[in-house]
N, C-alpha and C. Protein backbone atom coordinates (compact mmCIF):
# COMPACT_ATOMS: atom_id res chain seq x y z
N UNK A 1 6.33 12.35 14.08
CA UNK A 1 7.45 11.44 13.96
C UNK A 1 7.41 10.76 12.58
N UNK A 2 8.57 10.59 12.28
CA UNK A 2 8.47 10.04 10.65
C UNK A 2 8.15 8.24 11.00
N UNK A 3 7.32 8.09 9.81
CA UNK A 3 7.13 6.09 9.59
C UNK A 3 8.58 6.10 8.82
N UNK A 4 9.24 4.67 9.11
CA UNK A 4 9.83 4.04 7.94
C UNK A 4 9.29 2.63 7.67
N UNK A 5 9.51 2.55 6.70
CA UNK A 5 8.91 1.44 6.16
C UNK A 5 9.76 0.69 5.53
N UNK A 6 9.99 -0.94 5.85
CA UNK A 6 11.27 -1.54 5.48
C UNK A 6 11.04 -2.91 5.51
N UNK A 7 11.49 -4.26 4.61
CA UNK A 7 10.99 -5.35 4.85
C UNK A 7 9.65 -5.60 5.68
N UNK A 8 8.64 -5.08 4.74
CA UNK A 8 7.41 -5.30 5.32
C UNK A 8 7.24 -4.65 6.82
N UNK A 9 8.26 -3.91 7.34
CA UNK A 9 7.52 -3.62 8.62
C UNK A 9 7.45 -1.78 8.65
N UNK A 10 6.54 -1.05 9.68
CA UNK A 10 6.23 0.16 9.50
C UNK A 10 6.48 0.41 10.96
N UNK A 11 7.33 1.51 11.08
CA UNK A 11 7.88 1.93 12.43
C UNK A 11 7.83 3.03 12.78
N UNK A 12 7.90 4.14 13.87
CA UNK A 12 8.19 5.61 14.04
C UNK A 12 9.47 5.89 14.61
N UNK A 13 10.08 6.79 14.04
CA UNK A 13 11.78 7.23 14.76
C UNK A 13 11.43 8.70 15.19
N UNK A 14 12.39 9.02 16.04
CA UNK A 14 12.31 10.18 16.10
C UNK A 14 13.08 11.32 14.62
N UNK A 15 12.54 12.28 14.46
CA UNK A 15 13.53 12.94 12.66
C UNK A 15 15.00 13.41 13.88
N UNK A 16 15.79 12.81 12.34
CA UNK A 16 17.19 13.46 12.51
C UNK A 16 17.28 11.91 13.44
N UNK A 17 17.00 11.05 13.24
CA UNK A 17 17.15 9.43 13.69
C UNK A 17 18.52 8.40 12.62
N UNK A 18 19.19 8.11 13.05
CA UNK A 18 20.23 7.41 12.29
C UNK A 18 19.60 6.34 11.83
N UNK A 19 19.20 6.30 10.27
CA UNK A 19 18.79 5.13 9.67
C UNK A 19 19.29 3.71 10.67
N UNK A 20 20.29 3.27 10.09
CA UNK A 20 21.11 2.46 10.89
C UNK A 20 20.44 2.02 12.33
N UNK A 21 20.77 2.34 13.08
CA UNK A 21 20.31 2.04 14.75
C UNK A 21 18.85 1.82 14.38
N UNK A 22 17.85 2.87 13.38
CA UNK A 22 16.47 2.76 14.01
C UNK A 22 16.02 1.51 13.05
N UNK A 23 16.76 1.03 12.12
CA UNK A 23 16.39 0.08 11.38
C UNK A 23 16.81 -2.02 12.31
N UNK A 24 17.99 -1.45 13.07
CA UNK A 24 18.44 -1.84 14.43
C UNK A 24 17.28 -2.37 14.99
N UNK A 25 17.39 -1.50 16.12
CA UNK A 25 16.63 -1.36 16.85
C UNK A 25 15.04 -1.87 16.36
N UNK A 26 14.41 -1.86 15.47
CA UNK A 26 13.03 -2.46 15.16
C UNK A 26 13.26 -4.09 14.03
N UNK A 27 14.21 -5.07 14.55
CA UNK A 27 15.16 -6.30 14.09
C UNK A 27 14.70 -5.97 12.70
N UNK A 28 14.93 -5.00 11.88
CA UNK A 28 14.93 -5.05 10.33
C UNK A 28 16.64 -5.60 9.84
N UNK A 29 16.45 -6.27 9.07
CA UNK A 29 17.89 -7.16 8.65
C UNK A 29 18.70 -6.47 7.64
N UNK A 30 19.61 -5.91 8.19
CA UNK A 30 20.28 -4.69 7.58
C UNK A 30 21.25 -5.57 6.87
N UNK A 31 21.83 -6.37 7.30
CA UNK A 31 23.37 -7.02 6.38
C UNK A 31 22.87 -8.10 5.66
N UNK A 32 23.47 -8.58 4.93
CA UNK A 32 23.50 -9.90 3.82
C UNK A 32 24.43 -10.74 4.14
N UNK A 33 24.57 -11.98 4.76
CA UNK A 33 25.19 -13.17 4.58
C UNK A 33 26.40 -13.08 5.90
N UNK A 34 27.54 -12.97 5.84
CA UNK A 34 28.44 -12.51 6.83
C UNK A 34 28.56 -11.20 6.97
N UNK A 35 28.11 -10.43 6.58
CA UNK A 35 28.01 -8.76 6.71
C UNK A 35 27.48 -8.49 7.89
N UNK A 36 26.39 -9.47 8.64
CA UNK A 36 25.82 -9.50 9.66
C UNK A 36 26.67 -9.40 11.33
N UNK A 37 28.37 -10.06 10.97
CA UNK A 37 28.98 -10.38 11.86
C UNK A 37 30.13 -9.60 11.51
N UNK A 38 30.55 -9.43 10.40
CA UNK A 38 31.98 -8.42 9.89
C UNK A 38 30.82 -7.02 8.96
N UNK A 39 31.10 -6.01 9.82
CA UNK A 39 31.09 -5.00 9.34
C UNK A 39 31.26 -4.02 9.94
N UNK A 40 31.95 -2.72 9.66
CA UNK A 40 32.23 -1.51 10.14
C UNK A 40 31.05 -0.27 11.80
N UNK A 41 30.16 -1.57 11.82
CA UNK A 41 29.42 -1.22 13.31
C UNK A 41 28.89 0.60 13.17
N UNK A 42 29.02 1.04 11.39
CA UNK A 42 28.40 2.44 11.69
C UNK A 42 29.38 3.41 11.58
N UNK A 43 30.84 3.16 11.13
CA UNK A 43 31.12 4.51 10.91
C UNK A 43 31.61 5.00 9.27
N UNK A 44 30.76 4.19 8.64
CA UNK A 44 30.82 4.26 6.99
C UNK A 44 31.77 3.75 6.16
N UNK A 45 32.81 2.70 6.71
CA UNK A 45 33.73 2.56 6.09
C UNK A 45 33.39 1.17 4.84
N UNK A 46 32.35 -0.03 5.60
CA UNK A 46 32.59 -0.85 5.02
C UNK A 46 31.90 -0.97 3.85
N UNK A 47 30.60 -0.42 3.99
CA UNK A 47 29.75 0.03 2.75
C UNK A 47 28.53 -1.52 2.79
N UNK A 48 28.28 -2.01 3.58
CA UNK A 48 27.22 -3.24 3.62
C UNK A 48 25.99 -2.81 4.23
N UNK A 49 25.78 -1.68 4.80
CA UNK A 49 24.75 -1.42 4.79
C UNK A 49 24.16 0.01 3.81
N UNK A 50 24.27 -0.66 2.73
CA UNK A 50 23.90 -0.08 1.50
C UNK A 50 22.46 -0.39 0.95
N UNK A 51 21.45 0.60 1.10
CA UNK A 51 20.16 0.75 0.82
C UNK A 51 19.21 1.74 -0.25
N UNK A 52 18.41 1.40 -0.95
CA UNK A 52 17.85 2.29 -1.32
C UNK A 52 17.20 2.72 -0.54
N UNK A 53 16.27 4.30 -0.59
CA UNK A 53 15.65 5.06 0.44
C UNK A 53 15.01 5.94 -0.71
N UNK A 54 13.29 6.13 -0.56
CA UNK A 54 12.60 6.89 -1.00
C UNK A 54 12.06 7.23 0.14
N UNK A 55 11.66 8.83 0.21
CA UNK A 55 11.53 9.49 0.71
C UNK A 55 12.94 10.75 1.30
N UNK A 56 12.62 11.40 2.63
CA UNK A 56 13.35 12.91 2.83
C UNK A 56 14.27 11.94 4.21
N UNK A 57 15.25 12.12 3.39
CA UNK A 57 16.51 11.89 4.31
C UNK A 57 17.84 12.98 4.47
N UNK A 58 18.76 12.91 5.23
CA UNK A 58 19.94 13.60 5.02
C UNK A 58 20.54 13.70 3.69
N UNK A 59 20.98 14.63 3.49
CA UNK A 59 22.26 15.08 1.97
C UNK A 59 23.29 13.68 2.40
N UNK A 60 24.08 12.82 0.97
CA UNK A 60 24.86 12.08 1.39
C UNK A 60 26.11 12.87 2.15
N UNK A 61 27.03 12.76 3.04
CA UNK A 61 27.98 13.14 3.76
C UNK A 61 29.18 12.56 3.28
N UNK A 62 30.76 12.78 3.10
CA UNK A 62 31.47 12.69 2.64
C UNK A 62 31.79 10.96 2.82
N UNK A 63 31.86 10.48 3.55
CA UNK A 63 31.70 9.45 3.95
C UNK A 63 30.73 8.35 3.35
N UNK A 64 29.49 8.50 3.20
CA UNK A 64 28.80 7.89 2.05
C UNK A 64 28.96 8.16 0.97
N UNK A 65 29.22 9.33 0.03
CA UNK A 65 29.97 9.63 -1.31
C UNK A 65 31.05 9.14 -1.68
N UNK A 66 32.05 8.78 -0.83
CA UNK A 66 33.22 8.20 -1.17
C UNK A 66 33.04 6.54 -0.80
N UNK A 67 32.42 6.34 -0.05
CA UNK A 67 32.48 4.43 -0.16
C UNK A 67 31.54 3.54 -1.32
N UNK A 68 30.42 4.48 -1.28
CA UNK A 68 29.67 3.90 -2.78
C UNK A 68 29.91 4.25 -3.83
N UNK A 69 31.46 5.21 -3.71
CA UNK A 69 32.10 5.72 -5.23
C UNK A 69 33.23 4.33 -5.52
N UNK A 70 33.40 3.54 -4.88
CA UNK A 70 34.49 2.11 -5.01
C UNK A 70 34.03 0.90 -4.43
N UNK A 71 34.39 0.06 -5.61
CA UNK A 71 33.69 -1.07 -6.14
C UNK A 71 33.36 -2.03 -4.73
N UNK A 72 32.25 -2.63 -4.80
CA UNK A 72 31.44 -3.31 -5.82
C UNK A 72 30.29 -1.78 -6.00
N UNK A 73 30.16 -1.00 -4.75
CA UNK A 73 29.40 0.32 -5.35
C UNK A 73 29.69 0.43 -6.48
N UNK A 74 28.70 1.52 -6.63
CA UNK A 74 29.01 2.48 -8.19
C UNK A 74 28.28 3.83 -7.71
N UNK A 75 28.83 5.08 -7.88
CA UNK A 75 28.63 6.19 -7.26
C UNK A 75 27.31 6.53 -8.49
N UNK A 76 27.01 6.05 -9.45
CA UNK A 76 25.89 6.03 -10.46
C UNK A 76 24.47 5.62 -9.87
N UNK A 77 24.91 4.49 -8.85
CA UNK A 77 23.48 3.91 -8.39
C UNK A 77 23.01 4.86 -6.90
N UNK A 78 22.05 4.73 -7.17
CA UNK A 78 21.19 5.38 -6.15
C UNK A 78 20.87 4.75 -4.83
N UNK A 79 21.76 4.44 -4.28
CA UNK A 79 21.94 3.89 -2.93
C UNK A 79 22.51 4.87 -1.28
N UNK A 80 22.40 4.74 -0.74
CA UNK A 80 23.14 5.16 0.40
C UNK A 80 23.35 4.25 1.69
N UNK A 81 24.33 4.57 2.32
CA UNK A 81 24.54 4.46 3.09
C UNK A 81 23.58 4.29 4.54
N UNK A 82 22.99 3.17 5.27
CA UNK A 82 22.27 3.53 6.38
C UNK A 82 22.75 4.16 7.86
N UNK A 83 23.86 3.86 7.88
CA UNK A 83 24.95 4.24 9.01
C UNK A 83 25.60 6.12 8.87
N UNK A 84 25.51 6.53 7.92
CA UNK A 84 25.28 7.70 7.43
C UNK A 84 24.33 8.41 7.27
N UNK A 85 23.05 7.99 7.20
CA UNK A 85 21.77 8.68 6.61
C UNK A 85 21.04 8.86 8.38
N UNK A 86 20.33 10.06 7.96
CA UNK A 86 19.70 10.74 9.07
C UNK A 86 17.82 10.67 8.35
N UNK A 87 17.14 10.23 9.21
CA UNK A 87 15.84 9.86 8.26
C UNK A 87 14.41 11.05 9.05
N UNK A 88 14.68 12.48 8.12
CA UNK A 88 13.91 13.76 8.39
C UNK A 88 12.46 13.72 8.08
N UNK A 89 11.91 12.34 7.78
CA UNK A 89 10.70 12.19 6.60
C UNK A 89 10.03 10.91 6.74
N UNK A 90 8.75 10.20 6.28
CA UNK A 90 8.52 9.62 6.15
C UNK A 90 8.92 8.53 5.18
N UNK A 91 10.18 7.16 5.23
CA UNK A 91 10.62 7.04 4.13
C UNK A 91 10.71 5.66 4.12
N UNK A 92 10.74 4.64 2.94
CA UNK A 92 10.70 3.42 2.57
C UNK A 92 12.05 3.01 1.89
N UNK A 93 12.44 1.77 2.69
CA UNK A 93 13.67 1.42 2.83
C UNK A 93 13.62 0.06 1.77
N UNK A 94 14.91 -0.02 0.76
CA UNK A 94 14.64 -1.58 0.20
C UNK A 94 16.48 -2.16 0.21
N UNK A 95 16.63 -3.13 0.63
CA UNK A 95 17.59 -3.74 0.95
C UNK A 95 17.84 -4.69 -0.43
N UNK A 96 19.47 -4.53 -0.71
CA UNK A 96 19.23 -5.72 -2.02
C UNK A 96 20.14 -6.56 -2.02
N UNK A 97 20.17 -7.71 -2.31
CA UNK A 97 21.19 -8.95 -2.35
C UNK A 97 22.43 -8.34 -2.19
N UNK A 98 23.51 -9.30 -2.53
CA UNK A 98 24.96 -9.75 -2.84
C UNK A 98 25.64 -9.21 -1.14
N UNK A 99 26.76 -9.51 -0.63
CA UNK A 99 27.44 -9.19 0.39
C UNK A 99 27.19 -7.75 0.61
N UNK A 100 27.51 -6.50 -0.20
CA UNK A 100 27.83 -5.09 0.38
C UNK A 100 26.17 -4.65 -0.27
N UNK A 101 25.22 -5.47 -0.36
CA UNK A 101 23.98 -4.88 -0.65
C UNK A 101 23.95 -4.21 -2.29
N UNK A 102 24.67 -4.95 -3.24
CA UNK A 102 25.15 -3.98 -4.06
C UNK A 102 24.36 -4.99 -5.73
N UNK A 103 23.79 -5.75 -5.22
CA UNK A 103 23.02 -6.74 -5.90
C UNK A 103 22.05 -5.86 -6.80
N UNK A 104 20.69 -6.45 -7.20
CA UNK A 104 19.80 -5.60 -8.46
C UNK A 104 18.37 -6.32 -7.33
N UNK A 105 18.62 -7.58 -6.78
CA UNK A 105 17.31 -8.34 -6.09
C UNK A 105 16.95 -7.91 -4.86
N UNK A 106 15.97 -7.13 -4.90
CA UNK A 106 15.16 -7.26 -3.17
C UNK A 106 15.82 -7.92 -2.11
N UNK A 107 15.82 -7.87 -0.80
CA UNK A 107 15.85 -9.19 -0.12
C UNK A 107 14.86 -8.48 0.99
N UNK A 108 14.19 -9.38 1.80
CA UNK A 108 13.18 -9.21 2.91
C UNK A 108 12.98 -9.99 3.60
N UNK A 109 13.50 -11.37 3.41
CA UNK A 109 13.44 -12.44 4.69
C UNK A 109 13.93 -12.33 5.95
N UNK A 110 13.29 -12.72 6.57
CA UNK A 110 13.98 -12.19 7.84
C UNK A 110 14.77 -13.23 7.92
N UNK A 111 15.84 -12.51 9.11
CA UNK A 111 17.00 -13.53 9.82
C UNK A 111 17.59 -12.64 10.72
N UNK A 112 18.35 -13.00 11.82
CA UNK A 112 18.61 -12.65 12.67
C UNK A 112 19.54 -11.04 12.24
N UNK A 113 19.26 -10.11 13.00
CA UNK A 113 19.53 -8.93 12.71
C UNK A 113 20.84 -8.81 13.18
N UNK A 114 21.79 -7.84 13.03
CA UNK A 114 23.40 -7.55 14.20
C UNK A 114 22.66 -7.21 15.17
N UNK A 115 23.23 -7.38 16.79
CA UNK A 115 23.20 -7.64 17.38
C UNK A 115 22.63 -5.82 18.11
N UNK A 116 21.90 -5.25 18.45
CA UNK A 116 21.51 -3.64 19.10
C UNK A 116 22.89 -2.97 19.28
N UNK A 117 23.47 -2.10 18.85
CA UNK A 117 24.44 -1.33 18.95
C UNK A 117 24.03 -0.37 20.87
């Protein structure tokens, strides 16, 4: 089973696991500020759960290519989508400031996660 590793915590998913839910599901704090309460619940539209990811994940899907191609994204930065991404690998997750995650700063404090899909 793959680890992810994300705001300090280390978890197992099953591979071919929806970033999203398994980051969920183990209260890792996926949104920034009101993103927590307004956002697209996972089907790629709103673009706030926007993450970096090292390690072996899914190819981006049309759906993550086109929402981090318009602003505040930039289809330049190396981000994806968690609600899109399928996590095949052992992989380390970093979450970064501003509303759509689209900031340059870390964030890792905890706070109350959205609510288990």
């Amino acid at each position: 089973m793959p680890k992810v590793t994300a705001q300090g915590k280390t978890f197992e998913c099953d591979r071919g696991a929806n970033l999203r839910r398994a980051l969920l599901k183990n209260n890792v704090c996926l949104y920034n500020q009101q993103a927590t309460l307004i956002n697209c619940r996972g089907i790629g539209s709103c673009g706030t759960c926007a993450v970096a990811i090292e390690g072996e994940v899914s190819e981006a899907n049309w759906r993550d290519r086109t929402r981090r191609a318009l602003p505040p994204h930039s289809a330049q930065r190396d981000l994806r989508l968690a609600c899109q991404t399928k996590v095949l690998g052992d992989i380390k997750v970093t979450k970064f400031d501003g509303f759509w995650g689209q900031g340059s700063n870390p964030v890792g404090t905890s706070h109350e996660a959205e609510p288990k899909p």
